[in-house]
C-alpha atoms as a PDB file:
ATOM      1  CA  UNK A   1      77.531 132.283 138.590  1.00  0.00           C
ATOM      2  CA  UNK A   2      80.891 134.144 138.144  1.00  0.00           C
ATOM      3  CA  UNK A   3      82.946 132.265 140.557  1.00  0.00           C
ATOM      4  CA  UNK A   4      81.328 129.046 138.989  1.00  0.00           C
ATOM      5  CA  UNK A   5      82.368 130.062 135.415  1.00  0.00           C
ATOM      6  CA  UNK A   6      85.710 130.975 137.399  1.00  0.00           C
ATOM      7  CA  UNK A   7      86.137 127.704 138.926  1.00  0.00           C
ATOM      8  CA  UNK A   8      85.241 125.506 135.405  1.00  0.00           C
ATOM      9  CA  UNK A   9      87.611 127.812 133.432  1.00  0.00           C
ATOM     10  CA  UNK A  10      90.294 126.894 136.466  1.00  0.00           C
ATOM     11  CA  UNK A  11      89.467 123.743 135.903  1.00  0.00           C
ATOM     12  CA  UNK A  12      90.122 123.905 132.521  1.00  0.00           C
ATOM     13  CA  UNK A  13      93.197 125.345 132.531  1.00  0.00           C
ATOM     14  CA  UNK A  14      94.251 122.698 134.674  1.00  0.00           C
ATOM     15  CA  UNK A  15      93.054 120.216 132.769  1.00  0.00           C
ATOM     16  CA  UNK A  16      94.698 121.462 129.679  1.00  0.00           C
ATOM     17  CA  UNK A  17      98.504 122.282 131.841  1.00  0.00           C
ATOM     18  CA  UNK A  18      98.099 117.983 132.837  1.00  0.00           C
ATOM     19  CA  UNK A  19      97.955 117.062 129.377  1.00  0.00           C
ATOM     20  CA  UNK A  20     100.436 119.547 128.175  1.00  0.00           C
ATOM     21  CA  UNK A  21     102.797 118.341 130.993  1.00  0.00           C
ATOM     22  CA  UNK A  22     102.441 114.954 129.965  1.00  0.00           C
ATOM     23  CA  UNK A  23     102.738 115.643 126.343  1.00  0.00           C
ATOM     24  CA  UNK A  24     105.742 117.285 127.084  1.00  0.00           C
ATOM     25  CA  UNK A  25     107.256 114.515 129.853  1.00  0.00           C
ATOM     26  CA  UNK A  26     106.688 111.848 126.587  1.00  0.00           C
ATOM     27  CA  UNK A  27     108.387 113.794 124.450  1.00  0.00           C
ATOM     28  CA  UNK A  28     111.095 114.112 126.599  1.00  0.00           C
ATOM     29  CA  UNK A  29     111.312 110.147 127.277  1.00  0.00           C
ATOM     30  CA  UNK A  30     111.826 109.546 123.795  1.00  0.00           C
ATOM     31  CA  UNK A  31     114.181 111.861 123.260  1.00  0.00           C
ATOM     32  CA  UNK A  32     116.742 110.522 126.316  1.00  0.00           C
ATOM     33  CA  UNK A  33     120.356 109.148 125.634  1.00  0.00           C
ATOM     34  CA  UNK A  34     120.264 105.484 125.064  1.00  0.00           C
ATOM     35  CA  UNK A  35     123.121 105.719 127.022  1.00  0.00           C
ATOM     36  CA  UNK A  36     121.707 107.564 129.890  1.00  0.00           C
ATOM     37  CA  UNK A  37     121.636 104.947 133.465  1.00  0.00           C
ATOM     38  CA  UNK A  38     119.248 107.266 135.473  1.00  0.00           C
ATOM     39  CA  UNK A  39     115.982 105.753 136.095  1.00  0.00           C
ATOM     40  CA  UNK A  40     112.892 107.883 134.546  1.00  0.00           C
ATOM     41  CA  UNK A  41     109.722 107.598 136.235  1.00  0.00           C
ATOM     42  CA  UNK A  42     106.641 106.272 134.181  1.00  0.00           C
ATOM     43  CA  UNK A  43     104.931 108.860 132.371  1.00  0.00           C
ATOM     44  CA  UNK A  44     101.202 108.063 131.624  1.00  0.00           C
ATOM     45  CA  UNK A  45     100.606 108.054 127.957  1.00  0.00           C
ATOM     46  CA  UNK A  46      98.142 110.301 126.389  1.00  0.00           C
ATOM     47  CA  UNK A  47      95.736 109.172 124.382  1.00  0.00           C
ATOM     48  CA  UNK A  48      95.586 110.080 121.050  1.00  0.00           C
ATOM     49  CA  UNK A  49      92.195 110.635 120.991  1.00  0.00           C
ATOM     50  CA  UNK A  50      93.189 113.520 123.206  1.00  0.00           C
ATOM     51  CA  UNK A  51      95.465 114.482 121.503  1.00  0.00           C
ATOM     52  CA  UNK A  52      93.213 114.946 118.189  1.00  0.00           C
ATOM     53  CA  UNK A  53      90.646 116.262 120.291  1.00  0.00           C
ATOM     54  CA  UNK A  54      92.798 119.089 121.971  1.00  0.00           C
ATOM     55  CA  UNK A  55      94.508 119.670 118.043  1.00  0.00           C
ATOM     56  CA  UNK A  56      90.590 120.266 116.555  1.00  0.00           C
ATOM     57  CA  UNK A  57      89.945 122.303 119.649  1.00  0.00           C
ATOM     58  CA  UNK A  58      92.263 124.835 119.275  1.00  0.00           C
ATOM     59  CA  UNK A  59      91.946 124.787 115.225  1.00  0.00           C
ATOM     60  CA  UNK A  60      88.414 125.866 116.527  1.00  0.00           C
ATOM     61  CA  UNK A  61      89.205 128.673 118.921  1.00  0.00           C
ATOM     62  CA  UNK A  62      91.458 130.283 116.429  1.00  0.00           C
ATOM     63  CA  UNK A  63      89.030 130.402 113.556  1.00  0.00           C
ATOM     64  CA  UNK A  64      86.784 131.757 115.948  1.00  0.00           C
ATOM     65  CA  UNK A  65      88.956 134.417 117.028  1.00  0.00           C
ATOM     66  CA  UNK A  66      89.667 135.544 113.477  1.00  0.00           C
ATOM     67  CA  UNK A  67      85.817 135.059 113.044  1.00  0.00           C
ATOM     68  CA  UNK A  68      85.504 137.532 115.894  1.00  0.00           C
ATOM     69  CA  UNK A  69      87.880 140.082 115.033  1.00  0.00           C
ATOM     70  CA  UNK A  70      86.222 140.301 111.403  1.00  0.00           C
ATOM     71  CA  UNK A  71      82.868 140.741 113.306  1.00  0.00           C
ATOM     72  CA  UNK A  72      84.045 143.400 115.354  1.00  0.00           C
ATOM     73  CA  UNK A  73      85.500 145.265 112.237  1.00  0.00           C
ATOM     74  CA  UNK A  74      81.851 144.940 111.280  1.00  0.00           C
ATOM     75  CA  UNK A  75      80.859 145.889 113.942  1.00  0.00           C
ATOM     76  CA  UNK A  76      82.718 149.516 114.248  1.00  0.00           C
ATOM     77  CA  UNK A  77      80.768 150.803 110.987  1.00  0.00           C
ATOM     78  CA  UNK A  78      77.228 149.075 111.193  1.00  0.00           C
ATOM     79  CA  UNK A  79      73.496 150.338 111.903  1.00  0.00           C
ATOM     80  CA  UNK A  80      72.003 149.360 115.204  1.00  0.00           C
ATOM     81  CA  UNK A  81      69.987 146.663 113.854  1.00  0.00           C
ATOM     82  CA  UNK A  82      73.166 145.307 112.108  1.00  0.00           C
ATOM     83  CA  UNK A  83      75.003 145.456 115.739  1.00  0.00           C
ATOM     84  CA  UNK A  84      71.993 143.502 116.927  1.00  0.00           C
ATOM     85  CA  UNK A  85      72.170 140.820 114.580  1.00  0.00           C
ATOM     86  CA  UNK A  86      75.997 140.590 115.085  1.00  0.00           C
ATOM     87  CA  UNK A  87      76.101 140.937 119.073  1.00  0.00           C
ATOM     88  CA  UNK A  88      73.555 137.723 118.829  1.00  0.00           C
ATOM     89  CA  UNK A  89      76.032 135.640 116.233  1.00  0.00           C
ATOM     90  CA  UNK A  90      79.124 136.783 118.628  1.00  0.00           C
ATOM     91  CA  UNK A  91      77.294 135.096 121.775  1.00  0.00           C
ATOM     92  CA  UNK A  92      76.402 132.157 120.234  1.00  0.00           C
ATOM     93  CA  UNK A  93      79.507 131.404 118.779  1.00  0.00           C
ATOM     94  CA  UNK A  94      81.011 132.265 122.526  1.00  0.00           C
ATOM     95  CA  UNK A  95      78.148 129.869 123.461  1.00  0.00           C
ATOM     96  CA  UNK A  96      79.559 127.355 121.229  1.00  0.00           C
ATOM     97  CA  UNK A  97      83.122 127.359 121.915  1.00  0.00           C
ATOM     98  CA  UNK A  98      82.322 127.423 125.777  1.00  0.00           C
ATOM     99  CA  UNK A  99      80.203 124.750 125.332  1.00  0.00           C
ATOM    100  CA  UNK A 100      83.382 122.860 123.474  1.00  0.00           C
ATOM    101  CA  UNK A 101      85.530 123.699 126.445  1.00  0.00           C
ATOM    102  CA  UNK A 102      83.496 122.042 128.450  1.00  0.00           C
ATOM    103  CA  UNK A 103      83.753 118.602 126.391  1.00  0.00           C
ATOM    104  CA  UNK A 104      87.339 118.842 125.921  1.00  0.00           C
ATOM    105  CA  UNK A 105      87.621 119.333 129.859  1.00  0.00           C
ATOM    106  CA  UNK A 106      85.584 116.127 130.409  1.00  0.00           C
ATOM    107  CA  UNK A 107      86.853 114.444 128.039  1.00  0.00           C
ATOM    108  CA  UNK A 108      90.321 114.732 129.347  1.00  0.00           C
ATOM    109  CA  UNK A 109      88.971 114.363 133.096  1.00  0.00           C
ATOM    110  CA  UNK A 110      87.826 110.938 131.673  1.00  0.00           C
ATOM    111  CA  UNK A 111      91.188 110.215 130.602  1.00  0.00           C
ATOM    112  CA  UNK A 112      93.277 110.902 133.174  1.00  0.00           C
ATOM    113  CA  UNK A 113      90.808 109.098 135.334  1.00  0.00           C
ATOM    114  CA  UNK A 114      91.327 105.844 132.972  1.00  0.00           C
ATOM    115  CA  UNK A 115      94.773 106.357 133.093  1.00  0.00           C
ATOM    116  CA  UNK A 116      94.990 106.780 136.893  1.00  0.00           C
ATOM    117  CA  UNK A 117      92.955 103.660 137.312  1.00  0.00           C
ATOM    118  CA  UNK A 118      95.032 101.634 134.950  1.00  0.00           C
ATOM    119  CA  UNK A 119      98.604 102.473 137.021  1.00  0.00           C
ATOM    120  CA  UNK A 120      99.359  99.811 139.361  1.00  0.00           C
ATOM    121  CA  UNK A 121      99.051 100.742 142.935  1.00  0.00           C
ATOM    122  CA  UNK A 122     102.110 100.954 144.550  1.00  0.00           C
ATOM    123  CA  UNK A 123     103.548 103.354 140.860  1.00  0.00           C
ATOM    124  CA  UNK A 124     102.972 106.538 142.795  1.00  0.00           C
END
């Protein structure tokens, strides 16, 4: 189960450096010298549905990370059955968020997919 979580978080990560790569290559495009003669490959655009999606995503993670941090404060001067009650909320709000991960990674898989398909054949 460990090297599965291993591979999907991998994957994720990968996912994530694609879009990030391509956010940055657009970027870059639009910022060239009009006067510039070297050719620029195509970049694929992202969508901005990914975009938004990847923007509420980590708006997400970091409330939950402050969320965390002011459960483990909590956490430090509580009775057992208040560390119970807490250790459940902290797992499934990790639930949660891995559960978003997950999306997000598909979601982007989906999209570079589409965007794959859509190149012409001989772009490469």
């Amino acid at each position: 189960m460990k090297a599965r979580s291993f591979t999907s978080s991998l994957l994720l990560v990968a996912a994530f450096c694609a879009v990030a790569a391509m956010a940055r290559a657009a970027d870059a495009a639009t910022k060239t010298d009009k006067n510039a003669t070297a050719v620029k490959p195509e970049v694929m655009p992202v969508s901005a549905d990914v975009k938004k999606s990847i923007e509420q995503f980590n708006a997400k993670r970091d409330a939950m990370i402050a969320d965390r941090q002011a459960m483990l404060d909590q956490l430090k001067n509580a009775t057992a059955e208040q560390q119970k009650a807490i250790l459940a909320t902290m797992q499934a709000q990790q639930k949660d968020l891995l559960e978003a991960q997950r999306a997000l990674g598909r979601q982007i898989r989906d999209e570079l997919r589409k965007l794959r398909q859509s190149q012409p054949a001989g772009g490469r």
